[in-house]
PDB file of N, CA and C in Angstrom:
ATOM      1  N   UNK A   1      42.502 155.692 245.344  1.00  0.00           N
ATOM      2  CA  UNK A   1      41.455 155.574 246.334  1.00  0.00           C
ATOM      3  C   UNK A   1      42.045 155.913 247.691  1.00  0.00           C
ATOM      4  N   UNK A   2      41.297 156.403 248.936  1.00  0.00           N
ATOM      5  CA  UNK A   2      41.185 156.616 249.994  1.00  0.00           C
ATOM      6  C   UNK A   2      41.475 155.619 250.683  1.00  0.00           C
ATOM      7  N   UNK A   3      42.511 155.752 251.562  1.00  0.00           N
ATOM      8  CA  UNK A   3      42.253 154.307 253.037  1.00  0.00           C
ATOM      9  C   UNK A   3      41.340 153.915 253.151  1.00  0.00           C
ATOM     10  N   UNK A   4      40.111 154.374 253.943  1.00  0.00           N
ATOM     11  CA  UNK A   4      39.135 153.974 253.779  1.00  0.00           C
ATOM     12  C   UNK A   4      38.136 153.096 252.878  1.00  0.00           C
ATOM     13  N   UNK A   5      38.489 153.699 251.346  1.00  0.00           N
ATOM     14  CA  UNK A   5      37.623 152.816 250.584  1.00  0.00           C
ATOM     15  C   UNK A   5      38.580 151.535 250.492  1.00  0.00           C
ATOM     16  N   UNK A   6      39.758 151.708 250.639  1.00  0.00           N
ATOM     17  CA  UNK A   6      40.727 150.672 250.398  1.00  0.00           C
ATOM     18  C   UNK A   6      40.176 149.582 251.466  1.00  0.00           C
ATOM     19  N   UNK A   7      39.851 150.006 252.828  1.00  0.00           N
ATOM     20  CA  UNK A   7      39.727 149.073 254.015  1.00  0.00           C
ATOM     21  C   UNK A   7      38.649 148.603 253.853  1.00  0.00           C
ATOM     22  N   UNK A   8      37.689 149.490 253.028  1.00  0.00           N
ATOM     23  CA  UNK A   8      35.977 148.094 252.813  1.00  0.00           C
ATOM     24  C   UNK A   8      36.387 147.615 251.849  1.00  0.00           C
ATOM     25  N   UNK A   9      37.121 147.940 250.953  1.00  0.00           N
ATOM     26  CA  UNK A   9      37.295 146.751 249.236  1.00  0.00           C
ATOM     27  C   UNK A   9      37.882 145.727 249.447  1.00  0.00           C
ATOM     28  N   UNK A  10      38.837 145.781 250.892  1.00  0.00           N
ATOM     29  CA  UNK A  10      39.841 144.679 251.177  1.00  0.00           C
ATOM     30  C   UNK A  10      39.341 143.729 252.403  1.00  0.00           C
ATOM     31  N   UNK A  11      38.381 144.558 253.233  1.00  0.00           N
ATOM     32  CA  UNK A  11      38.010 143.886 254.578  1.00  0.00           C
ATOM     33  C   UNK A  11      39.053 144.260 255.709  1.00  0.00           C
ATOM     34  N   UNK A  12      39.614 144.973 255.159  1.00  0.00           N
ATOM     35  CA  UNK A  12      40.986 145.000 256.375  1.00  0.00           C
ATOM     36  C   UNK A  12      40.913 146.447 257.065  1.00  0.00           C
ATOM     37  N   UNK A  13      41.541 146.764 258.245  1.00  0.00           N
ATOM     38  CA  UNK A  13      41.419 147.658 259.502  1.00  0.00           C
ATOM     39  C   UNK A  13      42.507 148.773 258.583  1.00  0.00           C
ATOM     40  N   UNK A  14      42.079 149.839 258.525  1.00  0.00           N
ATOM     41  CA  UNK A  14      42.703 151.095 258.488  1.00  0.00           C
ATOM     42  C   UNK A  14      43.964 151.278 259.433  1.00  0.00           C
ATOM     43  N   UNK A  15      44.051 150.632 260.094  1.00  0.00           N
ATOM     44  CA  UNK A  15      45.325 150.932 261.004  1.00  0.00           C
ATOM     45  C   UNK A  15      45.996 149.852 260.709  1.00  0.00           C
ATOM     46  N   UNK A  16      45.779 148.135 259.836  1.00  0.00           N
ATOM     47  CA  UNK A  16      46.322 147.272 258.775  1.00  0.00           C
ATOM     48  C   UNK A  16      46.917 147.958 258.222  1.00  0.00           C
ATOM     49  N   UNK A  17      46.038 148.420 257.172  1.00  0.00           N
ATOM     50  CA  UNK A  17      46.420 149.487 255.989  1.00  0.00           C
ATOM     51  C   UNK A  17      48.038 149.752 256.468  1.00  0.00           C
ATOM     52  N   UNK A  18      47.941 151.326 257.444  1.00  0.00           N
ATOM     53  CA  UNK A  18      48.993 152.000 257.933  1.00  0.00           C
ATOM     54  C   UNK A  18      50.398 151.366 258.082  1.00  0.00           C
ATOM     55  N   UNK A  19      50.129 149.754 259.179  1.00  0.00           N
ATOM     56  CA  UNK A  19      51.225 148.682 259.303  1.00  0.00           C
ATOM     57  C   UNK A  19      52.047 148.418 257.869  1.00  0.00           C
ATOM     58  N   UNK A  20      51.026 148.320 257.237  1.00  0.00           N
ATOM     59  CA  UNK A  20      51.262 147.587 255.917  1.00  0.00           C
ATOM     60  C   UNK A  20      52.679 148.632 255.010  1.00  0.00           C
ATOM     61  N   UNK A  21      51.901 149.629 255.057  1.00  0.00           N
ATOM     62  CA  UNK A  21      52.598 150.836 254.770  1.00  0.00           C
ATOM     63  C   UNK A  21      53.899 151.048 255.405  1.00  0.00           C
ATOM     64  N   UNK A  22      53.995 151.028 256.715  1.00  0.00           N
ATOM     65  CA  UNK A  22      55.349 151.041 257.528  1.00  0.00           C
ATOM     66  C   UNK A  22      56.190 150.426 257.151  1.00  0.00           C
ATOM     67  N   UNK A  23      55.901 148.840 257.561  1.00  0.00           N
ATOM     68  CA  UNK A  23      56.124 148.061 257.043  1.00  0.00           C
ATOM     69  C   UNK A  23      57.466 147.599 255.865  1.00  0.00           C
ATOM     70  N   UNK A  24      56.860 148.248 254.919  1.00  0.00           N
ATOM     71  CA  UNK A  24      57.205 148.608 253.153  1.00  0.00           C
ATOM     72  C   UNK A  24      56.104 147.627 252.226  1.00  0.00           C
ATOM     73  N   UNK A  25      54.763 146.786 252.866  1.00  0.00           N
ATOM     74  CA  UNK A  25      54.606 146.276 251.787  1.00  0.00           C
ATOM     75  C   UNK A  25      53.505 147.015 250.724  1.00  0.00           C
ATOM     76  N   UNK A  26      53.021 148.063 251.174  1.00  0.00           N
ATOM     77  CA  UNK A  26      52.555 149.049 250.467  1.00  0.00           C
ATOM     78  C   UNK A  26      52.609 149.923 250.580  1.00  0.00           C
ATOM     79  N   UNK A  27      52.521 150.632 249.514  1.00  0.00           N
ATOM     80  CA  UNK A  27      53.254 152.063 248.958  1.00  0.00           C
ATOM     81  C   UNK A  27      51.423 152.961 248.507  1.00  0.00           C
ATOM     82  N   UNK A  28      51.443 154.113 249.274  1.00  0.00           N
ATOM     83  CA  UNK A  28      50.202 154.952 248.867  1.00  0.00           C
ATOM     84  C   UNK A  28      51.652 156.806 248.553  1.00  0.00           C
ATOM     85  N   UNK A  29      50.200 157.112 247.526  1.00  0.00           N
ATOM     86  CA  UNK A  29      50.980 158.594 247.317  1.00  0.00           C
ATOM     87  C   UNK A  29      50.231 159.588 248.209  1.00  0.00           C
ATOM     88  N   UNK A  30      50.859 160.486 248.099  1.00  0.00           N
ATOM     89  CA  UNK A  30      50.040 161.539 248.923  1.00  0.00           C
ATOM     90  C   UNK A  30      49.615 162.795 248.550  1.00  0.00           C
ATOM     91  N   UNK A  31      48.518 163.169 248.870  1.00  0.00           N
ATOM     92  CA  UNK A  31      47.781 164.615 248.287  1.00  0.00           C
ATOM     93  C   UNK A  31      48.800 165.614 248.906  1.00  0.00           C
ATOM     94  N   UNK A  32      48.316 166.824 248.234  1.00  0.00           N
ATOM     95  CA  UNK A  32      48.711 167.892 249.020  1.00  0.00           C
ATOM     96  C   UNK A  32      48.204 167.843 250.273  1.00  0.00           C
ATOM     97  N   UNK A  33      47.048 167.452 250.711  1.00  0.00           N
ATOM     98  CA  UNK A  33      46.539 167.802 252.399  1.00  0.00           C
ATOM     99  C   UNK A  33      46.721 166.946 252.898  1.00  0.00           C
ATOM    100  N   UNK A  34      47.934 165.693 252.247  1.00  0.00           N
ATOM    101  CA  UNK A  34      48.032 164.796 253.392  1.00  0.00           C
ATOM    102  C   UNK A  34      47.753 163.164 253.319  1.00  0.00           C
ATOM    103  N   UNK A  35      46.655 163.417 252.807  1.00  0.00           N
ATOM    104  CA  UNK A  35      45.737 162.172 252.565  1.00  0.00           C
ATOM    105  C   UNK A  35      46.499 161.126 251.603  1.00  0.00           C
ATOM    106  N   UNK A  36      46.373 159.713 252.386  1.00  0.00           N
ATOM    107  CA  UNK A  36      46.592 158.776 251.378  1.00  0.00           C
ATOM    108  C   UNK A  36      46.083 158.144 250.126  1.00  0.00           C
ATOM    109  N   UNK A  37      46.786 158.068 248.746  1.00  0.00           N
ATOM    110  CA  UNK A  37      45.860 157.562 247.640  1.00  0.00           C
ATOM    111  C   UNK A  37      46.379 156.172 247.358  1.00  0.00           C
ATOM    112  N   UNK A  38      45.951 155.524 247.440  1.00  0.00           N
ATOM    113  CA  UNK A  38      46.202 154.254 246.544  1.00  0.00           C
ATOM    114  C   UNK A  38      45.855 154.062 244.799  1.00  0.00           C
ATOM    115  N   UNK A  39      46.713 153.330 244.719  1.00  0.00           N
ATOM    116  CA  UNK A  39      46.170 152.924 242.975  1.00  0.00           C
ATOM    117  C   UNK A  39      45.436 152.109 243.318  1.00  0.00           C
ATOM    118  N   UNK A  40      44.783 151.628 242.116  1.00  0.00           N
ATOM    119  CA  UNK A  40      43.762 150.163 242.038  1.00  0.00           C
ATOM    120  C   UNK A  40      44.681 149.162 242.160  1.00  0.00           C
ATOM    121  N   UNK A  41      45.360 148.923 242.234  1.00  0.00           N
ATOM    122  CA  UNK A  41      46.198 147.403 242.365  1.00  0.00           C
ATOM    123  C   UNK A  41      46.823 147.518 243.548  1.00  0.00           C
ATOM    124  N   UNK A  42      46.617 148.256 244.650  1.00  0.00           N
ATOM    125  CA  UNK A  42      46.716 148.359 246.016  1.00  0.00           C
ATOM    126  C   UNK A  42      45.646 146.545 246.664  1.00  0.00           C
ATOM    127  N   UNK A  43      44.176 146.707 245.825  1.00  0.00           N
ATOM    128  CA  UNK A  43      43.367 145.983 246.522  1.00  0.00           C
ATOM    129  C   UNK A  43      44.047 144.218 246.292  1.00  0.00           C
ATOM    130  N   UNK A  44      44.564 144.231 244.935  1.00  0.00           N
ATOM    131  CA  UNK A  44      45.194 142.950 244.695  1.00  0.00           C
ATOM    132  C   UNK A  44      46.389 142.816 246.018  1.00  0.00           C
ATOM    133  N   UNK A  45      47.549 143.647 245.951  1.00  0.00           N
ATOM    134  CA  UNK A  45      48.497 143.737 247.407  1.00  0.00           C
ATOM    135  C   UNK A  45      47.840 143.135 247.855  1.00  0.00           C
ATOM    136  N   UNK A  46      46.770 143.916 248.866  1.00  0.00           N
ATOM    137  CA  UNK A  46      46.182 144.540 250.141  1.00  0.00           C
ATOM    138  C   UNK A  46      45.941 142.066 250.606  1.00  0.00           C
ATOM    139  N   UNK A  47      45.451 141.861 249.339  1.00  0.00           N
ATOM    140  CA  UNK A  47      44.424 140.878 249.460  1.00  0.00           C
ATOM    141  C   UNK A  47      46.083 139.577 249.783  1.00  0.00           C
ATOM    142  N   UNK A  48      46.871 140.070 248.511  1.00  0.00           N
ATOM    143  CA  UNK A  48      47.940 139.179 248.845  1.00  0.00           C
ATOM    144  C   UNK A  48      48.740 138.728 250.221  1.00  0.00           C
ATOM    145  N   UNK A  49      48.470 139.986 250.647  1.00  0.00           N
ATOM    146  CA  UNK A  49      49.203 140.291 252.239  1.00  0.00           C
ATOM    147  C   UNK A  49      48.803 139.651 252.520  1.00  0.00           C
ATOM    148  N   UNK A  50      47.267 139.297 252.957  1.00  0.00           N
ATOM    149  CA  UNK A  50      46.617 138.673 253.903  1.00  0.00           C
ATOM    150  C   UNK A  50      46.757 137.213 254.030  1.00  0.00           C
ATOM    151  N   UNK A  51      46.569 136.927 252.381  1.00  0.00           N
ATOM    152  CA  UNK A  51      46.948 135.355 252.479  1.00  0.00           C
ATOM    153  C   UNK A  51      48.130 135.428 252.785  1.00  0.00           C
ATOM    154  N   UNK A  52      49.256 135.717 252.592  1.00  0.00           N
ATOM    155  CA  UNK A  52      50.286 135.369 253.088  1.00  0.00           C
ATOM    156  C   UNK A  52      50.676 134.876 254.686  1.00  0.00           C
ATOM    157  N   UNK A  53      50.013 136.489 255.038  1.00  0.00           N
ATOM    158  CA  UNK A  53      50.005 136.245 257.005  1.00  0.00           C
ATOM    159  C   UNK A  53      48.920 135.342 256.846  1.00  0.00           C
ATOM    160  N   UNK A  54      47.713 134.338 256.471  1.00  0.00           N
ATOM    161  CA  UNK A  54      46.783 133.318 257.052  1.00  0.00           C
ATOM    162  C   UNK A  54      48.013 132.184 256.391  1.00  0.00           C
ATOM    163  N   UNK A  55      48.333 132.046 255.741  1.00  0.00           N
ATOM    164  CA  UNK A  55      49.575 131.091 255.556  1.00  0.00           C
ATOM    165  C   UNK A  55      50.444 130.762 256.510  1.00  0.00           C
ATOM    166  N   UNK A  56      50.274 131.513 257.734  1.00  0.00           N
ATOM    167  CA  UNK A  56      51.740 132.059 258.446  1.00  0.00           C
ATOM    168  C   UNK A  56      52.442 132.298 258.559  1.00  0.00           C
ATOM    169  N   UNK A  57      53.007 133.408 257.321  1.00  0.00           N
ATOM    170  CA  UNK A  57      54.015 134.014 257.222  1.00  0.00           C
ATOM    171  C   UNK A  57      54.536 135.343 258.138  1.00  0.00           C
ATOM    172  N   UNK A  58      55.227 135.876 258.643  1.00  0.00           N
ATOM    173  CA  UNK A  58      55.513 136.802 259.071  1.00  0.00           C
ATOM    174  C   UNK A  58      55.703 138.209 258.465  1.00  0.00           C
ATOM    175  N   UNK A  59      55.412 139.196 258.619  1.00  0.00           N
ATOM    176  CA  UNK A  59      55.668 140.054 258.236  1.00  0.00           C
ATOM    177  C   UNK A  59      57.117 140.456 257.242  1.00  0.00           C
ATOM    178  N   UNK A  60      58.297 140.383 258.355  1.00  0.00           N
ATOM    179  CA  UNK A  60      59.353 140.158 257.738  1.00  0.00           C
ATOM    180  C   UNK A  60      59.405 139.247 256.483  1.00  0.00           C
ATOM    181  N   UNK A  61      59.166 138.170 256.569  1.00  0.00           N
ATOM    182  CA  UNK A  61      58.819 137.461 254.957  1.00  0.00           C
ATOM    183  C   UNK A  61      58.177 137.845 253.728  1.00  0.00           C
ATOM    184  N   UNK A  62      57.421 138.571 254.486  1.00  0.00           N
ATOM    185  CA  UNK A  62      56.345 138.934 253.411  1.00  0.00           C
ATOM    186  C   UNK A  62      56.920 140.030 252.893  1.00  0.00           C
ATOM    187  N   UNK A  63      57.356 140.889 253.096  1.00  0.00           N
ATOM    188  CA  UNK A  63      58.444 142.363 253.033  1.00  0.00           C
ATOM    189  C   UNK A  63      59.278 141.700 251.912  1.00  0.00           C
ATOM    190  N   UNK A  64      59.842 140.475 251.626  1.00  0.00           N
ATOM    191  CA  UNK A  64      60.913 139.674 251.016  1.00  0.00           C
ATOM    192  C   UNK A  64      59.967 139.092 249.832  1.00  0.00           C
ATOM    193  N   UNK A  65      59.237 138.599 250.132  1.00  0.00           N
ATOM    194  CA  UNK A  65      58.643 138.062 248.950  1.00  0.00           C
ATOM    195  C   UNK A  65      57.456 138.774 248.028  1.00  0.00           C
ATOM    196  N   UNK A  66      57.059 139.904 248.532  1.00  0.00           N
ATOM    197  CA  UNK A  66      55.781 140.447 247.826  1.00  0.00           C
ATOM    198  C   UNK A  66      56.496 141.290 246.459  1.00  0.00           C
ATOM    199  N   UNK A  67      58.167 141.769 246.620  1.00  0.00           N
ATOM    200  CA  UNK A  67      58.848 141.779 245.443  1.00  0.00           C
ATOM    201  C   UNK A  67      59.061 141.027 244.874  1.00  0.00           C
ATOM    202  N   UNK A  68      58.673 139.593 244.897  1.00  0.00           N
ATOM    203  CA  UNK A  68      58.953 138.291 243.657  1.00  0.00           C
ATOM    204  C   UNK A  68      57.689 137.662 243.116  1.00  0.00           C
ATOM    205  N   UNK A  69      56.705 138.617 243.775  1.00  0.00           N
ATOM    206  CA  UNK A  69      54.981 137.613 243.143  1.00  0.00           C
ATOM    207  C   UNK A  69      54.265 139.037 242.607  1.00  0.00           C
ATOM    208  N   UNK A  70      53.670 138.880 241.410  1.00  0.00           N
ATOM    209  CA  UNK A  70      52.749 139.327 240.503  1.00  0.00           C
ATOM    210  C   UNK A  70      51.203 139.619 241.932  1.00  0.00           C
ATOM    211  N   UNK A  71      50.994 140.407 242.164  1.00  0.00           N
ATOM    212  CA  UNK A  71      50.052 141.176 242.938  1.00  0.00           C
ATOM    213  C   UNK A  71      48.660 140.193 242.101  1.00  0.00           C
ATOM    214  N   UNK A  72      48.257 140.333 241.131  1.00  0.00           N
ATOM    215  CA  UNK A  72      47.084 139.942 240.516  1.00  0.00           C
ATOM    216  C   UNK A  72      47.200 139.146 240.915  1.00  0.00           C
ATOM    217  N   UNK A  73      48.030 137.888 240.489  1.00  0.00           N
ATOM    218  CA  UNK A  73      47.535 136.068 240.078  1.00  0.00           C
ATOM    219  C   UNK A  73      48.467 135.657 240.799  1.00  0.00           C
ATOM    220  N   UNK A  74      49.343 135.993 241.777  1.00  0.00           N
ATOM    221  CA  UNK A  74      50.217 135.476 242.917  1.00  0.00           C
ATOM    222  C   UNK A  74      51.684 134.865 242.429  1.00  0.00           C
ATOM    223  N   UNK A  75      51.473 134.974 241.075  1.00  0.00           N
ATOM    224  CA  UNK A  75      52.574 134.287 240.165  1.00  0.00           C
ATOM    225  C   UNK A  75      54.039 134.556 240.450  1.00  0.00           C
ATOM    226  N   UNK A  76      55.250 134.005 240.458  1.00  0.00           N
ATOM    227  CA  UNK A  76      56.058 134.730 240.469  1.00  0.00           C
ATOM    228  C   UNK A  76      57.004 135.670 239.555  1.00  0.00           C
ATOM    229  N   UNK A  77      57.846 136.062 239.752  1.00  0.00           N
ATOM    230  CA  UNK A  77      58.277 137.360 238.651  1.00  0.00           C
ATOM    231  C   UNK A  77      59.765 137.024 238.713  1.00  0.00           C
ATOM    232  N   UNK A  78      60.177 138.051 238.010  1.00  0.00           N
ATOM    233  CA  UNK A  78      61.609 137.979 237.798  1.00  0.00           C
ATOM    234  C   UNK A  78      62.547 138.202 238.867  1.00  0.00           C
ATOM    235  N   UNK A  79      62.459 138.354 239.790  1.00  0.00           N
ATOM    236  CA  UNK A  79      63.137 139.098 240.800  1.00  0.00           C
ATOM    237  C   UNK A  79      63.138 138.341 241.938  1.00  0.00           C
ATOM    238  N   UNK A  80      62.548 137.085 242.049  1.00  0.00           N
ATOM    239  CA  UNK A  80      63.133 136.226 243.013  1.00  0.00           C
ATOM    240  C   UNK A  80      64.572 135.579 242.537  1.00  0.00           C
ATOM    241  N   UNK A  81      65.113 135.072 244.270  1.00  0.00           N
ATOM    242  CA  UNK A  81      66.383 134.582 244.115  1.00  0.00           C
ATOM    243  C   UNK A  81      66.572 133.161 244.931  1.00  0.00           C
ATOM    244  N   UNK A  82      67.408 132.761 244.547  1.00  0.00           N
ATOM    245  CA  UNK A  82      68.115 131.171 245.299  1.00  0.00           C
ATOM    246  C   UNK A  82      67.986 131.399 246.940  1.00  0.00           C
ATOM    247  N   UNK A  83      68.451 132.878 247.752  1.00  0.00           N
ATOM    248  CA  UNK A  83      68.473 132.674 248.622  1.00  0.00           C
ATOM    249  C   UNK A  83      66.513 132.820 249.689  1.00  0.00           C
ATOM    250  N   UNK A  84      65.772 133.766 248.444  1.00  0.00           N
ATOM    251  CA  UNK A  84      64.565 133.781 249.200  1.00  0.00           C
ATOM    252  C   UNK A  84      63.580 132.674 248.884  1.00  0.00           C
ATOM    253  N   UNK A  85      63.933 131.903 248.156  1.00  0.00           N
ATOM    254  CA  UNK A  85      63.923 129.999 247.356  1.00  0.00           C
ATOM    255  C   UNK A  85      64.230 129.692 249.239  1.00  0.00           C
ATOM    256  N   UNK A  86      65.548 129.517 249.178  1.00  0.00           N
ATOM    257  CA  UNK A  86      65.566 128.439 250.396  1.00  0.00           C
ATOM    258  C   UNK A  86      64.930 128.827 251.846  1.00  0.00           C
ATOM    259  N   UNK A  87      65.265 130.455 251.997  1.00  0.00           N
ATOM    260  CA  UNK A  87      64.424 131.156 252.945  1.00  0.00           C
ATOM    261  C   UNK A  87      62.759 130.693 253.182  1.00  0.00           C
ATOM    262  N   UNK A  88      62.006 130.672 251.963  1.00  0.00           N
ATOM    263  CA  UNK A  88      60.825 130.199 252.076  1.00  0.00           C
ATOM    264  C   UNK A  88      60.780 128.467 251.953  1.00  0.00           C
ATOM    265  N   UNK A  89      61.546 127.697 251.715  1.00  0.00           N
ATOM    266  CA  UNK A  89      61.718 126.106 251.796  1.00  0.00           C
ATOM    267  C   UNK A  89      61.416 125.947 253.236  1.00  0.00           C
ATOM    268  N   UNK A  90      62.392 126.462 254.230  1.00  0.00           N
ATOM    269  CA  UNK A  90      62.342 126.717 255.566  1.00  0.00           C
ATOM    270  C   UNK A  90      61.242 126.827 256.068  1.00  0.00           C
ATOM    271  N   UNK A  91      60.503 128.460 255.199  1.00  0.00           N
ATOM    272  CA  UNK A  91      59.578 128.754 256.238  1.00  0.00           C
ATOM    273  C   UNK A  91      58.743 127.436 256.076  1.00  0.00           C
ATOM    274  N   UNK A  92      58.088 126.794 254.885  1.00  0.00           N
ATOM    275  CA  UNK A  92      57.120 126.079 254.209  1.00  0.00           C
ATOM    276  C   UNK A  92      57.715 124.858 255.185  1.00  0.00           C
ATOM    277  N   UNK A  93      58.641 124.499 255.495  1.00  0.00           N
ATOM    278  CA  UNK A  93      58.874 122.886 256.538  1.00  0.00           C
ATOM    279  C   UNK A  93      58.683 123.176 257.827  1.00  0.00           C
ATOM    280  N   UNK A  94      58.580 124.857 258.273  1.00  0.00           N
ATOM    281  CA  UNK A  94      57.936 125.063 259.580  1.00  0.00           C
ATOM    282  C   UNK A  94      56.516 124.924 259.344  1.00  0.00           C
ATOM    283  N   UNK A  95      55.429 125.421 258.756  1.00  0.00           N
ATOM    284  CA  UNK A  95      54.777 125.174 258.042  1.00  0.00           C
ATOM    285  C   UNK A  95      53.926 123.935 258.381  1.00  0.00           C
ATOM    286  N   UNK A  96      54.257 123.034 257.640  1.00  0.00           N
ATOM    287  CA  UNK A  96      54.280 121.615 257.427  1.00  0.00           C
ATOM    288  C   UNK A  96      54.157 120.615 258.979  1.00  0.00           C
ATOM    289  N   UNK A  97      55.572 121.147 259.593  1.00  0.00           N
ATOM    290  CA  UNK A  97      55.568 121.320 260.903  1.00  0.00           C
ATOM    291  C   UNK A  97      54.254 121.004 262.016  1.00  0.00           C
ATOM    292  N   UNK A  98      54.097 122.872 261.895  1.00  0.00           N
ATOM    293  CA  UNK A  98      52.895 123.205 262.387  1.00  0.00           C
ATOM    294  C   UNK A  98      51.253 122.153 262.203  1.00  0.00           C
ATOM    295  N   UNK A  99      51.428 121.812 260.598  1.00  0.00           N
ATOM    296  CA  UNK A  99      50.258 120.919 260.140  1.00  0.00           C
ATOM    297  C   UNK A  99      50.408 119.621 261.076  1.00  0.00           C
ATOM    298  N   UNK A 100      51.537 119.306 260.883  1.00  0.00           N
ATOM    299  CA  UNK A 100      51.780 117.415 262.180  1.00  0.00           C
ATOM    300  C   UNK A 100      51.165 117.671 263.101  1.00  0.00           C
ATOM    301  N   UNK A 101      51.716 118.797 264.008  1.00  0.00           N
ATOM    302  CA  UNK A 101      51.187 118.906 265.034  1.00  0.00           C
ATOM    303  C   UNK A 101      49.601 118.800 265.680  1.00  0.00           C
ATOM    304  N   UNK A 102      48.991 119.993 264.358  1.00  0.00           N
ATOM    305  CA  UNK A 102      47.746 120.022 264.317  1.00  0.00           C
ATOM    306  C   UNK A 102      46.794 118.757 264.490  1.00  0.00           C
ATOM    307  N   UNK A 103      47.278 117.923 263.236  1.00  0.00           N
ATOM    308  CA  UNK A 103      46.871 116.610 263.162  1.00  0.00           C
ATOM    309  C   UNK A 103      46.529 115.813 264.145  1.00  0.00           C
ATOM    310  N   UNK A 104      47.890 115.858 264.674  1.00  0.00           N
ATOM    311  CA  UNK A 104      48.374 114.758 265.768  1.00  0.00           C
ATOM    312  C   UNK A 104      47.213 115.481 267.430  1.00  0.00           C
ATOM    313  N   UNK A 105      47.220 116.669 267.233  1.00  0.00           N
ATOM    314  CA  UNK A 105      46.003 117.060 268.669  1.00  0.00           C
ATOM    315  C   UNK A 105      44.757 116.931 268.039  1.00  0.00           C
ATOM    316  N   UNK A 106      44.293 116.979 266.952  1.00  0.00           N
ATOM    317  CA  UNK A 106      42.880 116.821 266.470  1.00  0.00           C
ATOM    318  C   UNK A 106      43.046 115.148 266.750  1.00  0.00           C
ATOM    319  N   UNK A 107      43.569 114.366 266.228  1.00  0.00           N
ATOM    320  CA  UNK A 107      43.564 113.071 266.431  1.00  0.00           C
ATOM    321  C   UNK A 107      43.665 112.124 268.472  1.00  0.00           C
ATOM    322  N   UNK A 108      44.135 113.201 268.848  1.00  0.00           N
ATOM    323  CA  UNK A 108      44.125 112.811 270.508  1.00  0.00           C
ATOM    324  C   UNK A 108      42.664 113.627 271.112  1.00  0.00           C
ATOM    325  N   UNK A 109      42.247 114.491 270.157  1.00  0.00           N
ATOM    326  CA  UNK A 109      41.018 115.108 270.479  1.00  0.00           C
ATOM    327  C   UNK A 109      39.487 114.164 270.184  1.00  0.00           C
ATOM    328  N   UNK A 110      40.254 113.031 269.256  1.00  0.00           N
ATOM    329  CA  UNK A 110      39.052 112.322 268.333  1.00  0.00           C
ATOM    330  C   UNK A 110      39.109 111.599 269.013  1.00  0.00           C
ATOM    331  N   UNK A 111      39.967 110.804 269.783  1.00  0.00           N
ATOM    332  CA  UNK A 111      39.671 109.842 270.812  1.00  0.00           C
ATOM    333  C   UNK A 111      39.415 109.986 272.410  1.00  0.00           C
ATOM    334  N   UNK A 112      39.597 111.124 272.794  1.00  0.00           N
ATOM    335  CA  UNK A 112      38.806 111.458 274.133  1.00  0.00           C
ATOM    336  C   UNK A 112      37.520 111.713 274.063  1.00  0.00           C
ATOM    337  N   UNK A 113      37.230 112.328 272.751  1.00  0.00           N
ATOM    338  CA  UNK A 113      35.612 112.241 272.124  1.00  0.00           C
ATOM    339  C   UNK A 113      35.228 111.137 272.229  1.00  0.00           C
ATOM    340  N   UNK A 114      35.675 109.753 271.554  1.00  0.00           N
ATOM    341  CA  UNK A 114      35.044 108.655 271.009  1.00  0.00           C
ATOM    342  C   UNK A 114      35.060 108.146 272.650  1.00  0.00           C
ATOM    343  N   UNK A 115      36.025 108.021 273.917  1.00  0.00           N
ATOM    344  CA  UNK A 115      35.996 107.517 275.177  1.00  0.00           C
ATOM    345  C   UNK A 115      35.192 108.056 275.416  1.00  0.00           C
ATOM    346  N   UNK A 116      34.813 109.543 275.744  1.00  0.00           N
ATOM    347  CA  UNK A 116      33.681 110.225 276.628  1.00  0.00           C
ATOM    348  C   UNK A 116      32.522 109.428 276.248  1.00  0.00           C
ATOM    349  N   UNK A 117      32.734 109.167 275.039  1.00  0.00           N
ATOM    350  CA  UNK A 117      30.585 109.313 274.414  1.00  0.00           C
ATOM    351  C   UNK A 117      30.434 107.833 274.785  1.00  0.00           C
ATOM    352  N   UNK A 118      31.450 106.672 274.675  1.00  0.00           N
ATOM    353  CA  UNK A 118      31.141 105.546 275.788  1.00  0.00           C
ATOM    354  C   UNK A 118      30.945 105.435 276.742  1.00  0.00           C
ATOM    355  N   UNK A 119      31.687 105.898 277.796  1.00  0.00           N
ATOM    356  CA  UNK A 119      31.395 106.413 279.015  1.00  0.00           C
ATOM    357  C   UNK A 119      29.698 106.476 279.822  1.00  0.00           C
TER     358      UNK A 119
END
């Protein structure tokens, strides 16, 4: 398939696409005139990427790990290792991190709410 059809099957920006491609986390072949083709299991990638970056992963990570997970069912494969194991332990306790934080301002947010509406 075409960039294009790739970018409505996936929801994602044609110039995504391209990043993605730079990148290394996807691979398109090319016509003689140029044009990019994807296989059908581009849209599984395409979709994986995304969760990954709404996860908050970084690019760089994702470059590392999209060689150790099964594109379809997110599963992992043979080809992960001990060191991209602890690499992602890390990222996942920044992560985690990030969630406290969240918490902890939604919760100072719930009580300037609950003061105002007395007020």
């Amino acid at each position: 398939m075409r960039i294009g059809e790739l970018a409505r099957r996936t929801n994602v920006s044609e110039r995504s696409l391209r990043y993605y491609e730079k990148q290394g986390m996807l691979s398109a072949e090319r016509t003689p005139g140029g044009h990019r083709e994807y296989p059908e299991g581009a849209v599984d990638r395409v979709i994986r990427i995304q969760e990954l970056f709404a996860a908050g992963l970084c690019s760089e990570k994702i470059v590392q790990l999209l060689p150790c997970m099964r594109d379809t069912d997110g599963g992992p494969s043979a080809v992960a290792t001990p060191k991209l194991a602890a690499d992602l332990t890390a990222e996942r306790a920044r992560i985690d991190r990030m969630i406290a934080d969240l918490v902890r301002s939604r919760d100072t947010l719930d009580e300037v709410i609950a003061a105002a509406r007395l007020s």
